[in-house]
C-alpha atoms as a PDB file:
ATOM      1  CA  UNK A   1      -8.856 -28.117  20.425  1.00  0.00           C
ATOM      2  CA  UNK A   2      -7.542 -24.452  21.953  1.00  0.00           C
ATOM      3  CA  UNK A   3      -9.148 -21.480  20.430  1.00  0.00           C
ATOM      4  CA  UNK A   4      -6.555 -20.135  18.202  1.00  0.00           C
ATOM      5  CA  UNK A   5      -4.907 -16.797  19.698  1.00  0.00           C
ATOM      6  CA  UNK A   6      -6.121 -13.675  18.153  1.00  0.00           C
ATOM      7  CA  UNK A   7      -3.389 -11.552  16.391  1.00  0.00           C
ATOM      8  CA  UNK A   8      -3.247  -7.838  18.124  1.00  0.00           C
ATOM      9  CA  UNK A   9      -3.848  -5.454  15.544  1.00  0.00           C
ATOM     10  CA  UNK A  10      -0.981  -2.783  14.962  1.00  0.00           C
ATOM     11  CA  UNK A  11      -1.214   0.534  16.038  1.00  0.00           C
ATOM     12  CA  UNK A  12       0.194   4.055  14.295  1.00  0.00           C
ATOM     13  CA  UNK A  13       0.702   6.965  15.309  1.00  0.00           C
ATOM     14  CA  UNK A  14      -2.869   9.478  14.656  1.00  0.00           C
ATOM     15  CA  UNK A  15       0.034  12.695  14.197  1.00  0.00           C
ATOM     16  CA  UNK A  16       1.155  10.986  10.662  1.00  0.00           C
ATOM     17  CA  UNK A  17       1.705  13.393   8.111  1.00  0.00           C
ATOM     18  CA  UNK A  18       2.820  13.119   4.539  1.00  0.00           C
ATOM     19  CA  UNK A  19       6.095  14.009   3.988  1.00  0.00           C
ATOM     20  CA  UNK A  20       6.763  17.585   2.377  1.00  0.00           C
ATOM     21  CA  UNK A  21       9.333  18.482  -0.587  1.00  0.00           C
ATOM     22  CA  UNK A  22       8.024  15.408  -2.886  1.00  0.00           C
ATOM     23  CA  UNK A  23       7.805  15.233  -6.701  1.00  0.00           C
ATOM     24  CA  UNK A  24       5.167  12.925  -7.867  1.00  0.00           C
ATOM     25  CA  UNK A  25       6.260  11.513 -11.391  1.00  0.00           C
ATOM     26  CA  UNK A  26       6.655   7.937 -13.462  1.00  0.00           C
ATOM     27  CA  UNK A  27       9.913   6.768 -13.205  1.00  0.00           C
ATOM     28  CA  UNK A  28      11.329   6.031 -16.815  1.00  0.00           C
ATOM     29  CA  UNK A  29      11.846   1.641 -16.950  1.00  0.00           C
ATOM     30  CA  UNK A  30      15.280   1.974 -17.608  1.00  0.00           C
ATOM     31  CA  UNK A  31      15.403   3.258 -13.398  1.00  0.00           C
ATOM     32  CA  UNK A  32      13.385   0.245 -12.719  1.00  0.00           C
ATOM     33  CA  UNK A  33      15.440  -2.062 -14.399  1.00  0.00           C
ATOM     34  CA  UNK A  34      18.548  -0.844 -12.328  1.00  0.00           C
ATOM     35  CA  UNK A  35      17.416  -1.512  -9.365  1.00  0.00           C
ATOM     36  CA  UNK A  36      15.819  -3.888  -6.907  1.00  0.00           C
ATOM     37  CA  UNK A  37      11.980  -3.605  -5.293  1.00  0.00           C
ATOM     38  CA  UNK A  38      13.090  -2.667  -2.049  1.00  0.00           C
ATOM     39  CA  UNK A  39      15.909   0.186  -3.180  1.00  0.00           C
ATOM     40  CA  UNK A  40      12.879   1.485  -4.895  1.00  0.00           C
ATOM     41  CA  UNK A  41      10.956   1.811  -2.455  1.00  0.00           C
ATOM     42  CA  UNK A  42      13.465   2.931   0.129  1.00  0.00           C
ATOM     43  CA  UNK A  43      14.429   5.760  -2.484  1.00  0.00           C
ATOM     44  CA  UNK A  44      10.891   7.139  -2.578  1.00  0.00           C
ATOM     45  CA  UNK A  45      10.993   6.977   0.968  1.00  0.00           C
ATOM     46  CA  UNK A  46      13.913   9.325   1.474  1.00  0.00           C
ATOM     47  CA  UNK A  47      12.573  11.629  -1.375  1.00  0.00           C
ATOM     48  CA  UNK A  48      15.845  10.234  -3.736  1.00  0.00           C
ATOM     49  CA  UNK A  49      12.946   9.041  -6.065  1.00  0.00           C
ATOM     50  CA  UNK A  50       9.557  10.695  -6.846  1.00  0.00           C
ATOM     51  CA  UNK A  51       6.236   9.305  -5.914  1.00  0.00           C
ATOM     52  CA  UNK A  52       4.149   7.751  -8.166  1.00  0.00           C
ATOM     53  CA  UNK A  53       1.430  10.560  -8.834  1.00  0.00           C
ATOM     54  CA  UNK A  54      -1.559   8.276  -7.589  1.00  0.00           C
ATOM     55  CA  UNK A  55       0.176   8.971  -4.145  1.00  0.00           C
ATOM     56  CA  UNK A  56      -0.256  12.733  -4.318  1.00  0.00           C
ATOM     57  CA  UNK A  57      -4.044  12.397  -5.371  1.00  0.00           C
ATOM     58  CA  UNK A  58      -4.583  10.287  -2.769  1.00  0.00           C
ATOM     59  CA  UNK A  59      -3.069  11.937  -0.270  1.00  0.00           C
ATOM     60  CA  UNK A  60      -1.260   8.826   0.349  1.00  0.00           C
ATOM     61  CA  UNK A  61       2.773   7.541   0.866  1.00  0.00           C
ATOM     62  CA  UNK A  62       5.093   4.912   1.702  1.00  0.00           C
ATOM     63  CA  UNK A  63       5.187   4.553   5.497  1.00  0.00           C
ATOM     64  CA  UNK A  64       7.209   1.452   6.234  1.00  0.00           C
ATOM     65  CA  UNK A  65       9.061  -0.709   3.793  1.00  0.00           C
ATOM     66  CA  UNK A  66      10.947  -3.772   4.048  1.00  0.00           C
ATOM     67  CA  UNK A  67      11.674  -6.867   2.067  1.00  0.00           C
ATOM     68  CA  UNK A  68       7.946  -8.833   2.090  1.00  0.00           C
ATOM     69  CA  UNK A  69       5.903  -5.889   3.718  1.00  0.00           C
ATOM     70  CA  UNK A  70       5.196  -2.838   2.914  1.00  0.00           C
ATOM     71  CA  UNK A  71       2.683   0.156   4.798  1.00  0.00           C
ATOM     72  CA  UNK A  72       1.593   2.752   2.576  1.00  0.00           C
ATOM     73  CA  UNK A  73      -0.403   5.528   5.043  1.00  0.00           C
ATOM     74  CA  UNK A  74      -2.990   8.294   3.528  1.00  0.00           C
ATOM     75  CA  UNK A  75      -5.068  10.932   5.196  1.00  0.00           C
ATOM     76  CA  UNK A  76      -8.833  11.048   3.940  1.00  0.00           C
ATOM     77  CA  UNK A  77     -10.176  14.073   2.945  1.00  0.00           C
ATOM     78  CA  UNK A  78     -13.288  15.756   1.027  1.00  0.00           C
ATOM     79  CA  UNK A  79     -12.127  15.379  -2.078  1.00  0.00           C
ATOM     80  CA  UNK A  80     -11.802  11.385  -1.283  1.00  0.00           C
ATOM     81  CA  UNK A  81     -15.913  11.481  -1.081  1.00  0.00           C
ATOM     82  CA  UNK A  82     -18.688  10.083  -2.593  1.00  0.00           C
ATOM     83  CA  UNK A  83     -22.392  11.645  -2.851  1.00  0.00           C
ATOM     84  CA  UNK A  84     -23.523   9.857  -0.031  1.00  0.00           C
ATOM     85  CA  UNK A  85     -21.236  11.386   2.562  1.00  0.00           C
ATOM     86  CA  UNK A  86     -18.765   8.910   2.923  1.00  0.00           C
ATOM     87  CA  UNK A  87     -15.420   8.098   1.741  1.00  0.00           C
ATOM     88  CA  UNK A  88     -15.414   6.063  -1.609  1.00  0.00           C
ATOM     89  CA  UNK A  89     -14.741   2.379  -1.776  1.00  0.00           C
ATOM     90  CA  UNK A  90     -12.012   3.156  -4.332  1.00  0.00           C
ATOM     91  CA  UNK A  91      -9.876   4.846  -1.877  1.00  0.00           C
ATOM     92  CA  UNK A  92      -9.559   1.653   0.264  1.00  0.00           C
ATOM     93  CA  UNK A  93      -9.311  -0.526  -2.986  1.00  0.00           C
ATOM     94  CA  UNK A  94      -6.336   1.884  -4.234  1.00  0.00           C
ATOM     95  CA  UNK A  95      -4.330   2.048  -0.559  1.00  0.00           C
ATOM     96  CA  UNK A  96      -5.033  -2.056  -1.089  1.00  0.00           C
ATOM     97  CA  UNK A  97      -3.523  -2.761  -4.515  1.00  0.00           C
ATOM     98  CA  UNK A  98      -0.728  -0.593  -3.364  1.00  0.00           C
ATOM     99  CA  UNK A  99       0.002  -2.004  -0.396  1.00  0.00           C
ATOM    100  CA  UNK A 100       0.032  -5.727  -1.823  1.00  0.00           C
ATOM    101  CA  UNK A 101       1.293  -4.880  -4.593  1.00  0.00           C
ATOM    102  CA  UNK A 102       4.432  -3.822  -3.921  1.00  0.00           C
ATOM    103  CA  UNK A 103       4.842  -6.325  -0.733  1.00  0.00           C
ATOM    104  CA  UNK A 104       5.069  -8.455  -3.754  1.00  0.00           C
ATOM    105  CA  UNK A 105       7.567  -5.998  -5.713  1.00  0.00           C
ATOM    106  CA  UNK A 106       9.576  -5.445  -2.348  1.00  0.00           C
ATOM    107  CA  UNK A 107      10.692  -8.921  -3.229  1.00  0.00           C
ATOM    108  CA  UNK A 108      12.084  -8.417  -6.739  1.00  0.00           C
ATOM    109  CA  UNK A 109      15.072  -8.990  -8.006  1.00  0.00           C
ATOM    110  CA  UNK A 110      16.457  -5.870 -10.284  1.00  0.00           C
ATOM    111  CA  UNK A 111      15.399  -6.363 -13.842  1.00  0.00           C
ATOM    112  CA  UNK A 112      11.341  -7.943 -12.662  1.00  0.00           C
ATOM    113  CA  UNK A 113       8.151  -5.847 -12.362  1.00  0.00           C
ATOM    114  CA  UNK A 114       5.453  -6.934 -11.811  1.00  0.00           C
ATOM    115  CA  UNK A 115       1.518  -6.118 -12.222  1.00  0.00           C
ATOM    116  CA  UNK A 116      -1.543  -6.530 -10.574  1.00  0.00           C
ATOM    117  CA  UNK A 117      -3.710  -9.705 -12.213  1.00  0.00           C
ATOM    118  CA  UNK A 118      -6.642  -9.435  -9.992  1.00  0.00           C
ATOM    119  CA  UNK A 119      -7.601  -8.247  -5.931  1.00  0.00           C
ATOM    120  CA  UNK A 120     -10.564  -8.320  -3.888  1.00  0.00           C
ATOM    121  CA  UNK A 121     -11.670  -5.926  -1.657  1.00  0.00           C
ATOM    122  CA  UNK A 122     -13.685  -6.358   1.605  1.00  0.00           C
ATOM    123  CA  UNK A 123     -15.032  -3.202   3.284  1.00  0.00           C
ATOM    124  CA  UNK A 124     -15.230  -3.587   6.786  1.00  0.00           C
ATOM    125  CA  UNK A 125     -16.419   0.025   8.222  1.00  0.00           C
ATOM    126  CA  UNK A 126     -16.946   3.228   6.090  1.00  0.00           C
ATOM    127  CA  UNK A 127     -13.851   5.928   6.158  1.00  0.00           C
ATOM    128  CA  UNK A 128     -14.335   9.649   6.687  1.00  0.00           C
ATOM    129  CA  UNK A 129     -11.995  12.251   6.736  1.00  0.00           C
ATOM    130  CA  UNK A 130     -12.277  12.332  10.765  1.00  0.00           C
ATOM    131  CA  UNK A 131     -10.760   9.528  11.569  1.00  0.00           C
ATOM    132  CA  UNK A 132      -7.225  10.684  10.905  1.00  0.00           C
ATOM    133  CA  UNK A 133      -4.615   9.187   9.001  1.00  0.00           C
ATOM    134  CA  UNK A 134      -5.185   4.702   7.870  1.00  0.00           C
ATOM    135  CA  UNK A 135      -2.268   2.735   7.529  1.00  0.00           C
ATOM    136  CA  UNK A 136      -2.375  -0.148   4.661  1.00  0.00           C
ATOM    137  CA  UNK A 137      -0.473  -3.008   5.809  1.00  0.00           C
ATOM    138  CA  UNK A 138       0.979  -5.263   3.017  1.00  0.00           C
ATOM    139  CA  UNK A 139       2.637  -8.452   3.365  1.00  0.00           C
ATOM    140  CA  UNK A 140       3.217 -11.228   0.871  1.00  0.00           C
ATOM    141  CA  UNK A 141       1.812 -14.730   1.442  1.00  0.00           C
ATOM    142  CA  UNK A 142       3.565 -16.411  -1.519  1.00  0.00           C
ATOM    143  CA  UNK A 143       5.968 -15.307  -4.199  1.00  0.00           C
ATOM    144  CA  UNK A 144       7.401 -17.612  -6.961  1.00  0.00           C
ATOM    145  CA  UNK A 145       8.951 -17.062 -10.548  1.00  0.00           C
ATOM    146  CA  UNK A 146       5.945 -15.677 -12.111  1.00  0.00           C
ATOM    147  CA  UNK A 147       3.149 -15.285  -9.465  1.00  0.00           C
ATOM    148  CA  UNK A 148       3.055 -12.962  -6.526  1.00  0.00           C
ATOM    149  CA  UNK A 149       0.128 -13.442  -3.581  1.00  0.00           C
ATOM    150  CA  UNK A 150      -0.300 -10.621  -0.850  1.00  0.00           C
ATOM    151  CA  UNK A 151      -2.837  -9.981   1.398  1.00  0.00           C
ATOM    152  CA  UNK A 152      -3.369  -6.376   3.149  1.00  0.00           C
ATOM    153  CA  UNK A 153      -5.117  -4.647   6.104  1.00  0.00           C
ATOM    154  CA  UNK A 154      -6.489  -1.002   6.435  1.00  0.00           C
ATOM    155  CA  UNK A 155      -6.256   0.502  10.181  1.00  0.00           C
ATOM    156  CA  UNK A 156      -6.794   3.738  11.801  1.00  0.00           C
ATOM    157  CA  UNK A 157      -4.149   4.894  14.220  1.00  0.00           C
ATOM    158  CA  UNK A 158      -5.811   3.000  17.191  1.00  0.00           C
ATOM    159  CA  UNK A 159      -5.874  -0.325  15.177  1.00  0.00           C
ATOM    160  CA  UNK A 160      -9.615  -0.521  14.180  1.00  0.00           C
ATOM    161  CA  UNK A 161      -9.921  -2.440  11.185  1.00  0.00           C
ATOM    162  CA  UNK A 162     -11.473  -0.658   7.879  1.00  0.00           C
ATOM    163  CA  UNK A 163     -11.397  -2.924   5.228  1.00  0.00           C
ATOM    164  CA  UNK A 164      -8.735  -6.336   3.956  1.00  0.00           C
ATOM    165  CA  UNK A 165      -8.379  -7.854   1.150  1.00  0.00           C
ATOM    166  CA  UNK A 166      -5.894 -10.206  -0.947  1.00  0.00           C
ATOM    167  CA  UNK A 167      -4.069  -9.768  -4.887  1.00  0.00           C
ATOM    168  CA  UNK A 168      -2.319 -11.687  -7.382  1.00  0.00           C
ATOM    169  CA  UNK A 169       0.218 -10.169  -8.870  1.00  0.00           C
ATOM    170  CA  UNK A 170       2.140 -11.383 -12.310  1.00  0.00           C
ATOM    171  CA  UNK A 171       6.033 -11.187 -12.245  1.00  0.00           C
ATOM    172  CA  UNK A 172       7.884 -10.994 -15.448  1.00  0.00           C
ATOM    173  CA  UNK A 173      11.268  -9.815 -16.660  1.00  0.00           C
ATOM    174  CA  UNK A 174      11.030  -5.570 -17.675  1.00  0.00           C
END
């Protein structure tokens, strides 16, 4: 049987910045009942909606978004450290359950939400604030009435893989 063909890993650009001029606030539910997942995100995207305030402690925003996948993109820094010198594990697990997360809530219909029943986390390589900016790829593997699976991929700009891991998400009328 062939070898099966290795997927190439994406690449970003290492200038990405956050954009400037946000507002980081939670949106009231009667805004997220009004709209679909993908207007949502697509309105935070062109600064029509705030942020969700996670993003501005994390130094982190919505880089791509599209109906199944969605790449959130952060810069590391200091303040993202642990004791030991390194970035903390929670910074990849929080760019994770983004990502996947809303790949799943890019789906939605207007009226669903959704939130996170469980994900798992594999560190691959340690972060530092060096390495420049690390893209979070989300994309959905399975979404039906009431359960959302994603799985997601951190990068550096070059495509060097930092950590993956996979959620289950629960979707229910909000």
């Amino acid at each position: 049987m062939p070898a099966a063909e290795a997927k190439a890993a994406p690449t970003f650009p290492a200038d990405a910045q956050a954009p400037t001029g946000f507002r980081f606030e939670t949106l009231p539910v009667e805004t997220l009942r009004a709209m679909d997942g993908i207007a949502l995100f697509r309105g935070i995207m062109d600064g029509s909606l705030p942020g969700a305030p996670i993003a501005e402690v994390m130094n982190m925003w919505i880089y791509e978004a599209e109906i199944g996948r969605v790449v959130f993109a952060a810069r590391p820094q200091r303040q993202h450290y642990n004791p030991i010198g390194s970035v903390h594990g929670g910074f990849a697990g929080t760019m994770l359950d983004s990502a996947m997360s809303c790949a799943v809530q890019s789906t939605l219909k207007k009226g669903f939400g959704y939130t996170t029943l469980e994900y798992r986390v594999h560190l691959v390589r340690g972060i530092s604030d060096s390495i420049g900016p690390v893209f979070c790829v989300g994309k959905t593997v399975s979404v039906g009435r009431q359960i959302g699976t994603a799985e997601g991929h951190i990068y550096d700009a070059n495509g060097k893989l930092y950590a993956h891991g996979t959620t289950t998400c629960l979707i229910f009328p909000i």
